[in-house]
Protein backbone atom coordinates (compact mmCIF):
# COMPACT_ATOMS: atom_id res chain seq x y z
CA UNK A 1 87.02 59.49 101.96
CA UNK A 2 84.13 61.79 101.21
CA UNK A 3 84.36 64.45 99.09
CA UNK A 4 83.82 67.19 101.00
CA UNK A 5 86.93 65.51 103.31
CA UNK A 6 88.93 65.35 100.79
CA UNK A 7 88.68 69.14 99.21
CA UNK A 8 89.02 70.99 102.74
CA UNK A 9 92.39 68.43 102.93
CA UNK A 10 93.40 69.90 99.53
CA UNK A 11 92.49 73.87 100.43
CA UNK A 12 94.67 73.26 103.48
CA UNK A 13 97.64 71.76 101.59
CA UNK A 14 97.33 74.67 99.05
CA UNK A 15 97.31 76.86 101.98
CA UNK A 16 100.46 75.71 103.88
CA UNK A 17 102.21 75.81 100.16
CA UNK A 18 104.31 78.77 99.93
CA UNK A 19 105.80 80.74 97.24
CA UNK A 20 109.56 80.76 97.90
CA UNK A 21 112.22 82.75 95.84
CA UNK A 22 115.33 80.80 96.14
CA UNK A 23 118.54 82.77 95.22
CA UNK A 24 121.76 80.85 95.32
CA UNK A 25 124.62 80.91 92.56
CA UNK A 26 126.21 77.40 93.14
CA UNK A 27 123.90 75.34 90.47
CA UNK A 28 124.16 72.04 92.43
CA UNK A 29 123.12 73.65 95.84
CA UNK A 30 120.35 75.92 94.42
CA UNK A 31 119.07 72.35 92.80
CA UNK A 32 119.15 70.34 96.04
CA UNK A 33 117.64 73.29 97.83
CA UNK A 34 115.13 74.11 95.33
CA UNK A 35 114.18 69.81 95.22
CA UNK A 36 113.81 70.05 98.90
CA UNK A 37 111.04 72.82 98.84
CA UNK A 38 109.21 71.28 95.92
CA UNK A 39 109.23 68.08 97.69
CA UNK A 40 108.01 69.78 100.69
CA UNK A 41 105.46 71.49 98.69
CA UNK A 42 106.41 74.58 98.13
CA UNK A 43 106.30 76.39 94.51
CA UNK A 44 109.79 77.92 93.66
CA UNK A 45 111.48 80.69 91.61
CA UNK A 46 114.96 80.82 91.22
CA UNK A 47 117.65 83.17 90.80
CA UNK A 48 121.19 82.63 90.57
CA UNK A 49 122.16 86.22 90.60
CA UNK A 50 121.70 89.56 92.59
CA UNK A 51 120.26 90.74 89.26
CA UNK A 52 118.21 87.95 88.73
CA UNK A 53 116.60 88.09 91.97
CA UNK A 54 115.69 91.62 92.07
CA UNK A 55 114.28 91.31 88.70
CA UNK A 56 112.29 88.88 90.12
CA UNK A 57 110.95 90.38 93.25
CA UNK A 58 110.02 93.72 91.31
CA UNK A 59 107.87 91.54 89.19
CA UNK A 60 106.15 90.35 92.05
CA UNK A 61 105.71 94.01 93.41
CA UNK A 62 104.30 95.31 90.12
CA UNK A 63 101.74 92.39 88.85
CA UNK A 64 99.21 92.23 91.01
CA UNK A 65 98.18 89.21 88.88
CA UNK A 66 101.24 87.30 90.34
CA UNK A 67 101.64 85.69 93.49
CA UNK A 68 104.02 87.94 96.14
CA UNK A 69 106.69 85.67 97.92
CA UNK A 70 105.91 84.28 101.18
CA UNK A 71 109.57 83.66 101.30
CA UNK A 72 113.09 84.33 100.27
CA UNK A 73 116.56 82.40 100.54
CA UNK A 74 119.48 83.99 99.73
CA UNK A 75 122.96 83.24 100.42
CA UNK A 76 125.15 86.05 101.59
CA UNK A 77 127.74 85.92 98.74
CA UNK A 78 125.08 86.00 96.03
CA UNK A 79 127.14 87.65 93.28
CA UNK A 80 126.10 91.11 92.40
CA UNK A 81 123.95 91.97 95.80
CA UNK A 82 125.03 90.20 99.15
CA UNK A 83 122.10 88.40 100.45
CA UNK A 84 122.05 91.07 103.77
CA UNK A 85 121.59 94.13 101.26
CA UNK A 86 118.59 92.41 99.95
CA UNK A 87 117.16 91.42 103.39
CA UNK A 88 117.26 95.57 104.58
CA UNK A 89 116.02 96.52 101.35
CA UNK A 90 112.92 94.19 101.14
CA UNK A 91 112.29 95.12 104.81
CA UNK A 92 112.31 98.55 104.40
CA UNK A 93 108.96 98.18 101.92
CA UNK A 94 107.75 94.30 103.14
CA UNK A 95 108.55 93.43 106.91
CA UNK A 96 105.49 90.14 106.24
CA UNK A 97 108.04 87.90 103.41
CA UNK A 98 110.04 85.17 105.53
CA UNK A 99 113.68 85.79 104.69
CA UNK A 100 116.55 82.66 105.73
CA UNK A 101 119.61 84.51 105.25
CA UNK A 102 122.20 81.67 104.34
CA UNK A 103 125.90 82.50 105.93
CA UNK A 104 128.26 81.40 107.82
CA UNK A 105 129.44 84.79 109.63
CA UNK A 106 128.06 85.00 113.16
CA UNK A 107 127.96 88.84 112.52
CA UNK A 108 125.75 88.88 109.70
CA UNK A 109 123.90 85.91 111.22
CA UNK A 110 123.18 88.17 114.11
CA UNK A 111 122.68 91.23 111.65
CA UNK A 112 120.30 88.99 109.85
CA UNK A 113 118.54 88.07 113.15
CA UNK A 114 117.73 91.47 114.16
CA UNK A 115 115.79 92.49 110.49
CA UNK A 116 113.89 89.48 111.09
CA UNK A 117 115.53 86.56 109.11
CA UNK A 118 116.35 83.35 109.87
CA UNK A 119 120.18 82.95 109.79
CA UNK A 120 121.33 79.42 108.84
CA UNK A 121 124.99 79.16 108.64
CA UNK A 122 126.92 76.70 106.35
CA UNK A 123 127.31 73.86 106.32
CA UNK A 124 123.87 72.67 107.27
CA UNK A 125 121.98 69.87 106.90
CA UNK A 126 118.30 68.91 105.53
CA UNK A 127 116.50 69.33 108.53
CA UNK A 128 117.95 72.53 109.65
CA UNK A 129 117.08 73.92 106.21
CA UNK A 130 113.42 73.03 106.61
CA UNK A 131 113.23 74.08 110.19
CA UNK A 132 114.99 77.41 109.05
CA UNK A 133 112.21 77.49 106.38
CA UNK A 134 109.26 77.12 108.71
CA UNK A 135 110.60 79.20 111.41
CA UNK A 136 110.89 81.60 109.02
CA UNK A 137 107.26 81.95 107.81
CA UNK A 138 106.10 81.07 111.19
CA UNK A 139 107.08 83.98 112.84
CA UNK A 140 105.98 87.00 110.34
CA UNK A 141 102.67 88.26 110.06
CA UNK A 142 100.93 87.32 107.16
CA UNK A 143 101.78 88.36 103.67
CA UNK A 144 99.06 90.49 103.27
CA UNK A 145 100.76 93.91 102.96
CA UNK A 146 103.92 92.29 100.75
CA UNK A 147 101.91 94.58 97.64
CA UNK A 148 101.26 98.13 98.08
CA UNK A 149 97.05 98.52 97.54
């Protein structure tokens, strides 16, 4: 493979790698989830609390050195913020970041639905997850605006 071949194959991979905050407080779930998008790719951040994910996602709004999330998954009963609270607030400043509310309520799945997020509900297997993940980032516009300039 020529080089040139091979460097516009790496700039696309880079390109289709997204920056995913995953925020889920069961440790064994938020590892196989978090191996799944790493495997797939993707660079992830985790958060195993409503605190710890905000903290996270303000960092991300202030640096402008840091990379902003193309994505977010968040369970609803994330202790200290359920996942749906974050979804409105984040869309309130940032309709571009993907969002896959995880749930198994067909009320907040359909709450969920109409602020833009992909609702996966419980259980769920590995393909669902990584067709809830590209539907996700597939149908937002791009992350340009996700900083204020």
């Amino acid at each position: 493979m020529n080089q040139s071949l091979a460097h516009e194959i790496r700039l696309s991979e880079e390109e289709a790698s997204l920056h995913v905050l995953l925020a889920e407080d069961d440790p064994t779930l938020r590892h196989l989830l978090s191996l799944i998008l790493r495997r797939d790719g993707h660079e992830v951040a985790e958060a195993r609390d409503g605190s710890e994910l905000l903290e996270a996602l303000a960092g991300a709004l202030a640096d402008s050195r840091r990379r902003p999330f193309d994505l977010v998954v968040c369970e609803q009963q994330l202790p200290g913020m359920p996942g749906l609270c974050v979804l409105a607030g984040l869309r309130v400043r940032d309709e571009s970041t993907g969002f896959v509310l995880l749930t198994e309520s067909a009320d907040l799945q359909r709450r969920a639905r109409d602020l833009g997020a992909v609702a996966l509900a419980a259980p769920f297997n590995l393909r669902a997850f990584q067709a809830a993940v590209r539907e996700s980032t597939q149908q937002r516009p791009a992350n340009d605006n996700a900083r204020p300039r």
